[in-house]
PDB file of N, CA and C in Angstrom:
ATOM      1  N   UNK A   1      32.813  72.058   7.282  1.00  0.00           N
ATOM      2  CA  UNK A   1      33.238  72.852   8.407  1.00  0.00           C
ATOM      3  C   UNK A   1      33.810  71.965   9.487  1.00  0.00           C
ATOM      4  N   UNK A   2      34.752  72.389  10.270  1.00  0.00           N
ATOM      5  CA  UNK A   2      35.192  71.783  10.967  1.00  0.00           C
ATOM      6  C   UNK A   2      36.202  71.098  11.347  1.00  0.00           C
ATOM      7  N   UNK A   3      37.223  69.464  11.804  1.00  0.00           N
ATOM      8  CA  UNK A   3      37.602  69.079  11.712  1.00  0.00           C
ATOM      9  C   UNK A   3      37.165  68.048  10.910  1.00  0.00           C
ATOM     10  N   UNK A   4      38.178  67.463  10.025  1.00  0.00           N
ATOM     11  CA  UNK A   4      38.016  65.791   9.470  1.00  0.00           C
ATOM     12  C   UNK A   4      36.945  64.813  10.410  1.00  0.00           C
ATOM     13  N   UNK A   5      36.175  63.895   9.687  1.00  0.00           N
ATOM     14  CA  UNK A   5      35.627  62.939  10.768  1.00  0.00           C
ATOM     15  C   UNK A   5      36.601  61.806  11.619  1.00  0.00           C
ATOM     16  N   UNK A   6      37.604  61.777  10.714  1.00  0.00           N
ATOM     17  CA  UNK A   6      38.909  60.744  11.354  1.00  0.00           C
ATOM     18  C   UNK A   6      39.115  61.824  12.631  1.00  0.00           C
ATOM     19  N   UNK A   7      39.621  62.462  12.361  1.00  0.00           N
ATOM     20  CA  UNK A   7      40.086  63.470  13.637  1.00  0.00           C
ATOM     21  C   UNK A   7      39.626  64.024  14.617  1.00  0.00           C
ATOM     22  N   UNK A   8      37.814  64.313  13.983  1.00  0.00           N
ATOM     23  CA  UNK A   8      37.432  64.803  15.271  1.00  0.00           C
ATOM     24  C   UNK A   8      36.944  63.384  16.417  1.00  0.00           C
ATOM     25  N   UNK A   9      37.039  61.793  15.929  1.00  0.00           N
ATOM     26  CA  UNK A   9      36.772  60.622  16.103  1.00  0.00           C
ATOM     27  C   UNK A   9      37.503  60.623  16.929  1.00  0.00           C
ATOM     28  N   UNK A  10      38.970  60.538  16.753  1.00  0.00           N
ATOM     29  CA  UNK A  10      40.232  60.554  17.486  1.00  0.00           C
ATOM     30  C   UNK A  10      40.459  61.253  18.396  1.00  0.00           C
ATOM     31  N   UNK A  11      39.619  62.904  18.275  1.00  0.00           N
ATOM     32  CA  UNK A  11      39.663  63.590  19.984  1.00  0.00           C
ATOM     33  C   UNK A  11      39.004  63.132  20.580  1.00  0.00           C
ATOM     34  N   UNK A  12      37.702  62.566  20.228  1.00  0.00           N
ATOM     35  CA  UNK A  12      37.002  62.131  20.978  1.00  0.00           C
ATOM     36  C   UNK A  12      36.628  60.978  21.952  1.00  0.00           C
ATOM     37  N   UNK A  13      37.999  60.077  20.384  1.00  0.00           N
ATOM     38  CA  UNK A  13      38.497  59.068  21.775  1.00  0.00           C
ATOM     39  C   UNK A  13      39.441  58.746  22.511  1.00  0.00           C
ATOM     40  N   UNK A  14      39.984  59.957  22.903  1.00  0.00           N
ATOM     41  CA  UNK A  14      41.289  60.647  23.453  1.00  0.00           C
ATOM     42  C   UNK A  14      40.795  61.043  24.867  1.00  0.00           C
ATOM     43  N   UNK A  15      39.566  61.295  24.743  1.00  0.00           N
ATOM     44  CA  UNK A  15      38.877  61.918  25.911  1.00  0.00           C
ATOM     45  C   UNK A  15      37.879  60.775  26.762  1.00  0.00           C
ATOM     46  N   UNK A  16      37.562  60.174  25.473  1.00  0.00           N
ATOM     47  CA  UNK A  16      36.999  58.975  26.097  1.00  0.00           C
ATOM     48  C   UNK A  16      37.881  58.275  27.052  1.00  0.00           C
ATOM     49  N   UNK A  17      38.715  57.867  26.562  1.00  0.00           N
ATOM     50  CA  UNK A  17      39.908  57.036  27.129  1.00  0.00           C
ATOM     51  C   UNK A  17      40.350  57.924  28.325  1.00  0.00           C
ATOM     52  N   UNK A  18      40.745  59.150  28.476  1.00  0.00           N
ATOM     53  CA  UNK A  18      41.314  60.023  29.532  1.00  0.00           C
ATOM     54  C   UNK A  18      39.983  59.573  30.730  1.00  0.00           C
ATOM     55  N   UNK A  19      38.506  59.421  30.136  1.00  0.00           N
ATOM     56  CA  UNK A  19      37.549  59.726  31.860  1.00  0.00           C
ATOM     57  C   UNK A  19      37.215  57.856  32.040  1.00  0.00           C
ATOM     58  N   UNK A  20      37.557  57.087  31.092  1.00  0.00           N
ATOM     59  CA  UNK A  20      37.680  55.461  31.354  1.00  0.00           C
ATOM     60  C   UNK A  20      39.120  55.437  32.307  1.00  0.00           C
ATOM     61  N   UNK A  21      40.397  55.690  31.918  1.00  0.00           N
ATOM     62  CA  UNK A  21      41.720  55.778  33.031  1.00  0.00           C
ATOM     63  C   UNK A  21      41.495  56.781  34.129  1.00  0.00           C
ATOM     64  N   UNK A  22      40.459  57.279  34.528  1.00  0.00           N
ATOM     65  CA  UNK A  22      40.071  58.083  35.502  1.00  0.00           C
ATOM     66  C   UNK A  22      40.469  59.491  35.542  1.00  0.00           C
ATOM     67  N   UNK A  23      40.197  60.592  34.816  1.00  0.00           N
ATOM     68  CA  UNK A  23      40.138  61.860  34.995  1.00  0.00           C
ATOM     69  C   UNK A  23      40.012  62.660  36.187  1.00  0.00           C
ATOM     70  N   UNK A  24      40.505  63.705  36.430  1.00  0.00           N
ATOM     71  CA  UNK A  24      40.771  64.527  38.053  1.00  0.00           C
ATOM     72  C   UNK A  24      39.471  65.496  37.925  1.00  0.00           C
ATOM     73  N   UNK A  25      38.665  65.540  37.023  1.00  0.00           N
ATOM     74  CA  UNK A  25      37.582  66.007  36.857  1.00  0.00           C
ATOM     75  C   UNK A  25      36.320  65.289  37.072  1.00  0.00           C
ATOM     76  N   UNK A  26      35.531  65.296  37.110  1.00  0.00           N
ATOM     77  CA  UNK A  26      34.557  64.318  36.993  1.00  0.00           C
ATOM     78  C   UNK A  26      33.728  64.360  35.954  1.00  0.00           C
ATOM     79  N   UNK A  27      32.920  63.378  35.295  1.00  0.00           N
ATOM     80  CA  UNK A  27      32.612  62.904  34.146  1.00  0.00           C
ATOM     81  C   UNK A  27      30.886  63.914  34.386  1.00  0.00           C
ATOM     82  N   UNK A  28      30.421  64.147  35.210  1.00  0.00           N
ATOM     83  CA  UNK A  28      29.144  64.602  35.454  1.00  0.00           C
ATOM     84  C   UNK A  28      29.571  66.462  35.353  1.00  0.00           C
ATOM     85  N   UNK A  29      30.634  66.730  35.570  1.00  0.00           N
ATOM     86  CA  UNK A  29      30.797  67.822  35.490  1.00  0.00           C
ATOM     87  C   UNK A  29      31.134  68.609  33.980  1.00  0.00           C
ATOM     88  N   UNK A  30      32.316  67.521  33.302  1.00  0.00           N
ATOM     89  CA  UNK A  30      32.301  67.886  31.753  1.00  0.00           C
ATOM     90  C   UNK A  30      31.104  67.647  31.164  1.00  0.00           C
ATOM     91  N   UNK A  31      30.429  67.057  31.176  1.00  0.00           N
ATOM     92  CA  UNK A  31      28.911  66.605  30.571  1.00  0.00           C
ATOM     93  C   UNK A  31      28.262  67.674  30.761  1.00  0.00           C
ATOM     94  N   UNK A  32      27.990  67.959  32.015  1.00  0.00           N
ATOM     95  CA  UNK A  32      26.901  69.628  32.372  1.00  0.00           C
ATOM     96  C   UNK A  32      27.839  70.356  31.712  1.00  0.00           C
ATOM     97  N   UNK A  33      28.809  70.256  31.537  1.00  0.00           N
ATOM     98  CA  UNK A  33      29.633  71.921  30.657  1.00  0.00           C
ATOM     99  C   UNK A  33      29.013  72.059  28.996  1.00  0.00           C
ATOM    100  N   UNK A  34      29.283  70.883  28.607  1.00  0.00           N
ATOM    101  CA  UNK A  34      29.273  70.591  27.617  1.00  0.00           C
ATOM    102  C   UNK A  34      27.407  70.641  27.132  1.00  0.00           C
ATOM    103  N   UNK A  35      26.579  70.100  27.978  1.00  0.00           N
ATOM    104  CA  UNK A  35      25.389  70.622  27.755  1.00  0.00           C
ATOM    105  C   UNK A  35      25.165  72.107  27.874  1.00  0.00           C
ATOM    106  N   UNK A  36      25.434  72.797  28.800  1.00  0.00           N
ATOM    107  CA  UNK A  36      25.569  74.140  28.566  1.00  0.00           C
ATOM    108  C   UNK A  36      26.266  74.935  27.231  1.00  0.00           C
ATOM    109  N   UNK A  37      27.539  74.173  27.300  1.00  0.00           N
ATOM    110  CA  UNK A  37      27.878  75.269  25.907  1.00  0.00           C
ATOM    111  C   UNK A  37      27.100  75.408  24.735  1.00  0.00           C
ATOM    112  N   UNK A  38      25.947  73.729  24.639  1.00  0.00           N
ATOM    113  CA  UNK A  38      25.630  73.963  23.396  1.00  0.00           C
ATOM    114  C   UNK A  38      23.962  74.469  23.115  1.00  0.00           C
ATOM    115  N   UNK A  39      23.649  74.970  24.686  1.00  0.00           N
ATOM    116  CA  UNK A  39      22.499  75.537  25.255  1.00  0.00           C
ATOM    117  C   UNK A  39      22.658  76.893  25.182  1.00  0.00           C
ATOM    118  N   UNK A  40      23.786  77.365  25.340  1.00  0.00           N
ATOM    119  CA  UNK A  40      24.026  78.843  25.682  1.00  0.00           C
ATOM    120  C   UNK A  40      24.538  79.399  24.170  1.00  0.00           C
ATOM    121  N   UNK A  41      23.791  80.788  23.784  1.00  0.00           N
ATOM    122  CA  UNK A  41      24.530  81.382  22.562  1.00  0.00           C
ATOM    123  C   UNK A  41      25.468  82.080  22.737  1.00  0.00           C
ATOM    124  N   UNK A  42      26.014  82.003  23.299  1.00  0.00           N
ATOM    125  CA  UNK A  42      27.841  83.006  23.891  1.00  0.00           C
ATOM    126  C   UNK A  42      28.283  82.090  24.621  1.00  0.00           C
ATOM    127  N   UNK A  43      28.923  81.078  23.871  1.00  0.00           N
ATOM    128  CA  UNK A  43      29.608  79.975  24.760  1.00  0.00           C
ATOM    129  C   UNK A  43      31.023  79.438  24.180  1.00  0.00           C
ATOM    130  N   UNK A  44      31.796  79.005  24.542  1.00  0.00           N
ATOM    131  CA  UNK A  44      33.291  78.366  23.781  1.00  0.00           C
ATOM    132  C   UNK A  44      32.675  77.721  22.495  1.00  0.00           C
ATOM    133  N   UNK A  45      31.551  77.568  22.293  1.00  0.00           N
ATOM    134  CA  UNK A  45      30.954  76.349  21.204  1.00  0.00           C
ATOM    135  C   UNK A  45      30.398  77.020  20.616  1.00  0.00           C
ATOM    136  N   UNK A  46      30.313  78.298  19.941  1.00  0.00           N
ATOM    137  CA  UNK A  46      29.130  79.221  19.349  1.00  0.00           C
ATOM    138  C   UNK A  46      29.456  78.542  18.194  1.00  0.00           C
ATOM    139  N   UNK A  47      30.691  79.296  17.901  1.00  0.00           N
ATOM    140  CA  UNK A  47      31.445  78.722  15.992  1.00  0.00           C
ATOM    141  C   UNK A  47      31.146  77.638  15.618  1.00  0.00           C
ATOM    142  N   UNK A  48      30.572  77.295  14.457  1.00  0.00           N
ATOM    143  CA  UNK A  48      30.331  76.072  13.670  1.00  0.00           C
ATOM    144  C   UNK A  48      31.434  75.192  14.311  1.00  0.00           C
ATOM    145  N   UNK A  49      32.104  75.410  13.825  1.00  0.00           N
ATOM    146  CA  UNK A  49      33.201  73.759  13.957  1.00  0.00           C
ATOM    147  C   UNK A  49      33.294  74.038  15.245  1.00  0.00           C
ATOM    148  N   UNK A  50      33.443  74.466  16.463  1.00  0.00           N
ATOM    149  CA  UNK A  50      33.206  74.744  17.910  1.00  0.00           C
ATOM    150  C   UNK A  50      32.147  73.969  18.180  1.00  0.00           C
ATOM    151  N   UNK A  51      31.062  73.761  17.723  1.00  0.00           N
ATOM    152  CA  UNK A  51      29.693  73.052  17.793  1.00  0.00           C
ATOM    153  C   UNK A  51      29.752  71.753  17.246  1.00  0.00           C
ATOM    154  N   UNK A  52      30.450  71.503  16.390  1.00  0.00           N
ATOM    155  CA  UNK A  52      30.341  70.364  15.706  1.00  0.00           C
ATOM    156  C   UNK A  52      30.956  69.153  16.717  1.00  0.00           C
ATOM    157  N   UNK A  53      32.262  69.694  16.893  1.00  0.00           N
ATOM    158  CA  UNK A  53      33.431  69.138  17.914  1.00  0.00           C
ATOM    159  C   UNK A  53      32.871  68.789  19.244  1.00  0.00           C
ATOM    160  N   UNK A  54      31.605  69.317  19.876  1.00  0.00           N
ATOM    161  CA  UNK A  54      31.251  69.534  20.688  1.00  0.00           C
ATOM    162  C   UNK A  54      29.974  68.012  20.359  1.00  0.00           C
ATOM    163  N   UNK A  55      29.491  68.541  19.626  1.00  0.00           N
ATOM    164  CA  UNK A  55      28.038  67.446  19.545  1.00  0.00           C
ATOM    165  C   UNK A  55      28.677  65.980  19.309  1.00  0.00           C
ATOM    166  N   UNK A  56      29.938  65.929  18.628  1.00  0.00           N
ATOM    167  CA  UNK A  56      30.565  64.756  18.706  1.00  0.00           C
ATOM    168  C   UNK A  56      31.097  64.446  19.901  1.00  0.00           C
ATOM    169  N   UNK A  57      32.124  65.156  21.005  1.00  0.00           N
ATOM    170  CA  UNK A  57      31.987  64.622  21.671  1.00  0.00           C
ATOM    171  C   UNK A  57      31.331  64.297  22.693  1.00  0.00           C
ATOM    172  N   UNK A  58      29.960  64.888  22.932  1.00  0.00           N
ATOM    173  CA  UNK A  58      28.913  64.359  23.788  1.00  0.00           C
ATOM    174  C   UNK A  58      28.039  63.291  23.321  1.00  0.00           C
ATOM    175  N   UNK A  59      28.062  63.037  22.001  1.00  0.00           N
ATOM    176  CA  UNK A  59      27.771  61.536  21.197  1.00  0.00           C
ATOM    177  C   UNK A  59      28.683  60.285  21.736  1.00  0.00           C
ATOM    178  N   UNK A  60      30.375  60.831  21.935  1.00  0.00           N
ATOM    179  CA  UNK A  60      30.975  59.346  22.222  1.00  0.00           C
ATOM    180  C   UNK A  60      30.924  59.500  23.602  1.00  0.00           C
ATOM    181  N   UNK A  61      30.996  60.462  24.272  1.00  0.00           N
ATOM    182  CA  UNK A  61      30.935  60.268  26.003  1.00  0.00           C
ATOM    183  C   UNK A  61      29.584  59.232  26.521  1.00  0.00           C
ATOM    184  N   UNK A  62      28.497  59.841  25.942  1.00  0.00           N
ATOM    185  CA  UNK A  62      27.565  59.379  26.392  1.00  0.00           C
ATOM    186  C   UNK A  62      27.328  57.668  25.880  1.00  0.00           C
ATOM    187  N   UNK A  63      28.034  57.443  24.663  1.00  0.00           N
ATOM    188  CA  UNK A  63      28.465  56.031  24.126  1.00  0.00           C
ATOM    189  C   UNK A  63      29.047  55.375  24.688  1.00  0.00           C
ATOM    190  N   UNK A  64      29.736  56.213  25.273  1.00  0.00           N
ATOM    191  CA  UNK A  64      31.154  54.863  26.044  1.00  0.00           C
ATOM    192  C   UNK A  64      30.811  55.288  27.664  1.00  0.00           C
ATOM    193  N   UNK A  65      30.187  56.297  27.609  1.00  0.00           N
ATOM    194  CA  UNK A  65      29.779  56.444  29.727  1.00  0.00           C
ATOM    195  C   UNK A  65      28.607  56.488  30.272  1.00  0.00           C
ATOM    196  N   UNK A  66      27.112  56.067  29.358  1.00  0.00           N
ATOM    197  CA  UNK A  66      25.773  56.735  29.307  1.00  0.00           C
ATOM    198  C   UNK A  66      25.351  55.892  30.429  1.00  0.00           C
ATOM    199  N   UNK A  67      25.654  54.860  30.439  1.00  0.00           N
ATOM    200  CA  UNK A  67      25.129  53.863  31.851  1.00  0.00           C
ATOM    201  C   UNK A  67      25.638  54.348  33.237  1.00  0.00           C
ATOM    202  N   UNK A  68      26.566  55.005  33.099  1.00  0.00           N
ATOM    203  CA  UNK A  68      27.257  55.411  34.320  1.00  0.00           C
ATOM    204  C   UNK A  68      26.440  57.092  34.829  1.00  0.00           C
ATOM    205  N   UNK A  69      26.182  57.443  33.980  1.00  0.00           N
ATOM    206  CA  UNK A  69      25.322  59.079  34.162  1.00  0.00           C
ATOM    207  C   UNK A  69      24.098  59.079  33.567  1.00  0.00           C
ATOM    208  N   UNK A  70      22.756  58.374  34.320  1.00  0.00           N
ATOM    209  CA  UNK A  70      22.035  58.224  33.362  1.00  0.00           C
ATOM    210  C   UNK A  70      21.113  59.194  32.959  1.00  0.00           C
ATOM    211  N   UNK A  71      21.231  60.092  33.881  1.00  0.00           N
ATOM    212  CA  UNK A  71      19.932  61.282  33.956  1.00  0.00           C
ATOM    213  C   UNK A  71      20.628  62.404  32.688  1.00  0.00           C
ATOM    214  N   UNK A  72      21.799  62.641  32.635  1.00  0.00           N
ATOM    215  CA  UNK A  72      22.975  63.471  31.796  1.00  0.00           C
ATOM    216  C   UNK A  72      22.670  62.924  30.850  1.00  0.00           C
ATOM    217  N   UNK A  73      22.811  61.980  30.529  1.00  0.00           N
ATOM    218  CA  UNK A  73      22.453  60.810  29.243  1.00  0.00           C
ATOM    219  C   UNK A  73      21.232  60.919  28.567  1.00  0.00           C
ATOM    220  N   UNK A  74      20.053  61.253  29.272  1.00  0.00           N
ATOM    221  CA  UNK A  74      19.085  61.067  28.737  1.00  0.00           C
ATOM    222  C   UNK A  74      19.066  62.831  28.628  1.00  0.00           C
ATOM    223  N   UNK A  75      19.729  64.067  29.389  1.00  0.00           N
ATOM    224  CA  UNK A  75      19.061  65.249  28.936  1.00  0.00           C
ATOM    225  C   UNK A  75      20.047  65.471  27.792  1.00  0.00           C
ATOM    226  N   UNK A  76      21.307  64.591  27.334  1.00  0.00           N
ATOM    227  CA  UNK A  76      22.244  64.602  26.101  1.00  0.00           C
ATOM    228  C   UNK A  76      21.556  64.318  25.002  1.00  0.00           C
ATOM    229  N   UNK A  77      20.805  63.446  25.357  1.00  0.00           N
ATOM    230  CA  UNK A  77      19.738  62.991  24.412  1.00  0.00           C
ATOM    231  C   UNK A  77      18.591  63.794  23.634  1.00  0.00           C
ATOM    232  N   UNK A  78      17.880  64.495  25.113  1.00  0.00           N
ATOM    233  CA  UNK A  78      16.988  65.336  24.292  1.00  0.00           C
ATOM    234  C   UNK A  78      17.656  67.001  24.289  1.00  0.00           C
ATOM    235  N   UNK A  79      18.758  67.001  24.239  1.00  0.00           N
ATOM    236  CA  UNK A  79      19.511  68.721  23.295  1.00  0.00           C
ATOM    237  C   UNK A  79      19.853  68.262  22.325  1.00  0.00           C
ATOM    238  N   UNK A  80      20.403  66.915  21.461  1.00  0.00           N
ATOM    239  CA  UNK A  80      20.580  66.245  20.807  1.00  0.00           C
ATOM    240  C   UNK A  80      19.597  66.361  19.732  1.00  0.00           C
ATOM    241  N   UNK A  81      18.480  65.666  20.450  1.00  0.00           N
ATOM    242  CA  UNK A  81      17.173  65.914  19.352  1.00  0.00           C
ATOM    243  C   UNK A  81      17.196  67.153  18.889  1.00  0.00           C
ATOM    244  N   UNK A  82      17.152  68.087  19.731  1.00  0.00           N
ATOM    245  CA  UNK A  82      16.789  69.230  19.544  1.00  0.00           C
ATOM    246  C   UNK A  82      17.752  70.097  18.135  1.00  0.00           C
ATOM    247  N   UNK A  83      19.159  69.333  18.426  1.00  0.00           N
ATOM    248  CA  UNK A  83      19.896  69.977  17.478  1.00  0.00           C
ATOM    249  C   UNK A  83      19.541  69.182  16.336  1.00  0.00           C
ATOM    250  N   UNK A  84      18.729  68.499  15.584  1.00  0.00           N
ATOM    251  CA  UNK A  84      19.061  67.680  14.874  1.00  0.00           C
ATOM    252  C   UNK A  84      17.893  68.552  13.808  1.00  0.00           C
ATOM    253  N   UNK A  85      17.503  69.564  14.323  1.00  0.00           N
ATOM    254  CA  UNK A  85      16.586  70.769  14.087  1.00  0.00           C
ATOM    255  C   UNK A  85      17.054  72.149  13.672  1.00  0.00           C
ATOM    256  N   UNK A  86      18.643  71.930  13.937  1.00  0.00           N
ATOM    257  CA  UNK A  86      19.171  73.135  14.366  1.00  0.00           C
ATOM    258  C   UNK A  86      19.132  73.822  13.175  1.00  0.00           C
ATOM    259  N   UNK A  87      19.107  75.161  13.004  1.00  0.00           N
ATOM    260  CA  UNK A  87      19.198  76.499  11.818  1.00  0.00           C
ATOM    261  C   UNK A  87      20.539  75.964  11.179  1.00  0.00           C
ATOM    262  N   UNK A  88      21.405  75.297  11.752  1.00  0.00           N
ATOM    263  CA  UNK A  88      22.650  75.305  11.283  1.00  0.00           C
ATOM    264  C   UNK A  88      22.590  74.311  10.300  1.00  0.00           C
ATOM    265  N   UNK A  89      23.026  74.141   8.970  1.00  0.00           N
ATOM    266  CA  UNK A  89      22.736  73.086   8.253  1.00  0.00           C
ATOM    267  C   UNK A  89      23.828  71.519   8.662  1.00  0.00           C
ATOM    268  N   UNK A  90      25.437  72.586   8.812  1.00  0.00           N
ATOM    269  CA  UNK A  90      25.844  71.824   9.313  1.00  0.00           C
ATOM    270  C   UNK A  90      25.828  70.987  10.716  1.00  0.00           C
ATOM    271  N   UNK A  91      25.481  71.302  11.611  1.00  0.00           N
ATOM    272  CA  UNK A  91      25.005  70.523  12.721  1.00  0.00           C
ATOM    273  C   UNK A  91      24.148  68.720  12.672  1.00  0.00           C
ATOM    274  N   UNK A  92      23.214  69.685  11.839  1.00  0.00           N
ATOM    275  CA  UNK A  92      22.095  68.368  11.539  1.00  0.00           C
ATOM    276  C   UNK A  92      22.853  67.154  11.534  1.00  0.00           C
ATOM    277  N   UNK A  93      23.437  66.620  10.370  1.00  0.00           N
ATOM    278  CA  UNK A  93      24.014  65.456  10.014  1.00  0.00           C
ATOM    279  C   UNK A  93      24.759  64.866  11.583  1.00  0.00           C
ATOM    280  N   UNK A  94      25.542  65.727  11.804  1.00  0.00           N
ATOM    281  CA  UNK A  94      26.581  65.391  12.971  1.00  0.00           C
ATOM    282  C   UNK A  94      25.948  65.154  14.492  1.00  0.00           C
ATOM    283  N   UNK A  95      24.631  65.606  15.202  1.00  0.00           N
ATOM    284  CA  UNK A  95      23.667  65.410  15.763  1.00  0.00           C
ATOM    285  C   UNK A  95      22.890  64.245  15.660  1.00  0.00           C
ATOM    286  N   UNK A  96      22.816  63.949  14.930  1.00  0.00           N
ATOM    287  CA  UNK A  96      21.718  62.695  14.475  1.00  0.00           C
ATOM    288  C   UNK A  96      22.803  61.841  14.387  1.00  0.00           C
ATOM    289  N   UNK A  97      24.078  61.785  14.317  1.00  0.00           N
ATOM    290  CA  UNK A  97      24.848  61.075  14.437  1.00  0.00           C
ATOM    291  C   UNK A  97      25.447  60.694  16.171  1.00  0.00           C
ATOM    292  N   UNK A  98      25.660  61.600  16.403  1.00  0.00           N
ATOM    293  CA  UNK A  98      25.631  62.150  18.103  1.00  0.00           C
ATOM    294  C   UNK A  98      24.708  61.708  19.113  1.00  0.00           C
ATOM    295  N   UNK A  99      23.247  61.426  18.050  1.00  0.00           N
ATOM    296  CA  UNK A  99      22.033  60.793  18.970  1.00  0.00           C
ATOM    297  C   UNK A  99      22.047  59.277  19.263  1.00  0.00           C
ATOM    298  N   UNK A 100      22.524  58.899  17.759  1.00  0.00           N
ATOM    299  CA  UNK A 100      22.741  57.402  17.247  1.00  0.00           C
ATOM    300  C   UNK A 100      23.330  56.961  18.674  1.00  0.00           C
ATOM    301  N   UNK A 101      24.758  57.264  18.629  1.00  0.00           N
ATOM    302  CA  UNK A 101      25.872  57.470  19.570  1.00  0.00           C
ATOM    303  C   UNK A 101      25.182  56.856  21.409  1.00  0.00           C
ATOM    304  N   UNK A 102      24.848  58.029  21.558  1.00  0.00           N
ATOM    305  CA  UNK A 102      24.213  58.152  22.770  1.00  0.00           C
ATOM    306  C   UNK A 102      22.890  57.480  23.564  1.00  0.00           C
ATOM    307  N   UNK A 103      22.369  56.878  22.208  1.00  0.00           N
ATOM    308  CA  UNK A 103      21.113  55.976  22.637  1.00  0.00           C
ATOM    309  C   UNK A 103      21.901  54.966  22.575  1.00  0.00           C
ATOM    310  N   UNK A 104      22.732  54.292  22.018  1.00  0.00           N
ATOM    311  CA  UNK A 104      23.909  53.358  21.891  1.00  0.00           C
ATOM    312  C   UNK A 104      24.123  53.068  23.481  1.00  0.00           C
ATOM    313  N   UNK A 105      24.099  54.166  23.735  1.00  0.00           N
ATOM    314  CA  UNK A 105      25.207  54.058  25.412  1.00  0.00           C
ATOM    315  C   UNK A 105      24.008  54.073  26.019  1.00  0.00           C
ATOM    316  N   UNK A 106      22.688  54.708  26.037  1.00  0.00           N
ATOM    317  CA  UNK A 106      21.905  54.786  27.228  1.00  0.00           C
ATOM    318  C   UNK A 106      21.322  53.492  27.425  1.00  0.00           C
ATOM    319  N   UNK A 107      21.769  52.814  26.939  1.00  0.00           N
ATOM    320  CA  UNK A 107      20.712  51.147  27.023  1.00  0.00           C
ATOM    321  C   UNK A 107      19.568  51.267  26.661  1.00  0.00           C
ATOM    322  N   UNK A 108      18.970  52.245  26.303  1.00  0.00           N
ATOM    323  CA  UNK A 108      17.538  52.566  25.394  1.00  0.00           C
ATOM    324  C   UNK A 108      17.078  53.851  26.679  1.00  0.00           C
ATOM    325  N   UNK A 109      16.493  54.032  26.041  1.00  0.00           N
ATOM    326  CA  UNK A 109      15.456  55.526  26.906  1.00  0.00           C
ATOM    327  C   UNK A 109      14.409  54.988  27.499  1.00  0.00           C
ATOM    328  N   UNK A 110      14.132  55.167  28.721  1.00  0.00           N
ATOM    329  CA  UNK A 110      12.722  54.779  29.306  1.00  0.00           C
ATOM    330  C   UNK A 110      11.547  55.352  28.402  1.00  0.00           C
ATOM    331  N   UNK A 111      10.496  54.841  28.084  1.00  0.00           N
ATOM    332  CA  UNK A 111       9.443  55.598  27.513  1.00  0.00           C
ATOM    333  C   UNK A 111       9.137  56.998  28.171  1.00  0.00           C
ATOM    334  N   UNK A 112       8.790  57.081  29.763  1.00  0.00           N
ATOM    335  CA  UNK A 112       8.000  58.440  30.319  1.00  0.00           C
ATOM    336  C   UNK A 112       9.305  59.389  29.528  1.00  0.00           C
ATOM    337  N   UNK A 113      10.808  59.046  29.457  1.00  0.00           N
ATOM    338  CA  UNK A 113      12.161  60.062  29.608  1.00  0.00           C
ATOM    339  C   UNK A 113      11.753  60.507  27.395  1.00  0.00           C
ATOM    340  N   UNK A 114      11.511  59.544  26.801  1.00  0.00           N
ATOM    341  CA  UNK A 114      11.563  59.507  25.624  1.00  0.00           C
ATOM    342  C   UNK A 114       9.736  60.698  25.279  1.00  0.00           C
ATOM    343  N   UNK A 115       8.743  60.532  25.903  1.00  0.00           N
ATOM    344  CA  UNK A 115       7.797  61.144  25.707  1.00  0.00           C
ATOM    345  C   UNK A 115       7.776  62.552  26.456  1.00  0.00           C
ATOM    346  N   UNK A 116       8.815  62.830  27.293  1.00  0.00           N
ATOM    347  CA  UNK A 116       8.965  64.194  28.004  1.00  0.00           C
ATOM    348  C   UNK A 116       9.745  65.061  26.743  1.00  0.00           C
ATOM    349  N   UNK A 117      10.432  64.010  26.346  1.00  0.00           N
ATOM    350  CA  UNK A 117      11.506  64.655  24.849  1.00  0.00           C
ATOM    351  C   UNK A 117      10.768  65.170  23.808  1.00  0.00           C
TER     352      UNK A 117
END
């Protein structure tokens, strides 16, 4: 389901690159969207590959920006976990990949942030 992994790699570092050259948005604001969509069941992200696209790119944001947002980072982290649970079969794999990702970027999780998870 979904896009290719080459491709959905490539949006993701399309976007990466757009909030590193400085975006007119702010990086704390796509992040809360993006945690929401994949919190909310009536969201732009319901559809499988809508979700997938989504958990990837909050895997490379938080990879390439997690030091810069760290509190976002760490609640990316634990919806992350959470999906890695998800009913969806496809999700799983791509989540746990997404987590990899994101602990990558957070410089590790404080213990109290990792035992609240």
């Amino acid at each position: 389901l979904g896009p290719p992994p080459a491709v959905a790699q490539l949006c993701a570092n399309v976007l990466i690159t757009i909030y590193r050259r400085g975006a007119r948005t702010t990086l704390y604001t796509t992040v809360g969207q993006l945690l929401s969509w994949l919190s909310n069941k009536v969201s732009p992200a319901s559809a499988p590959a809508a979700k997938l696209a989504t958990v990837h790119l909050l895997g490379g944001l938080c990879a390439a920006h997690g030091g810069a947002m760290v509190s976002l980072c760490l609640d990316s982290i634990t919806l992350l976990t959470k999906l890695t649970r998800s009913a969806e079969p496809s999700v799983r794999p791509m989540a746990w990949a997404a987590f990899g990702r994101a602990c990558t970027g957070s410089g590790g999780v404080p213990r109290a942030a990792q035992d609240e998870a």
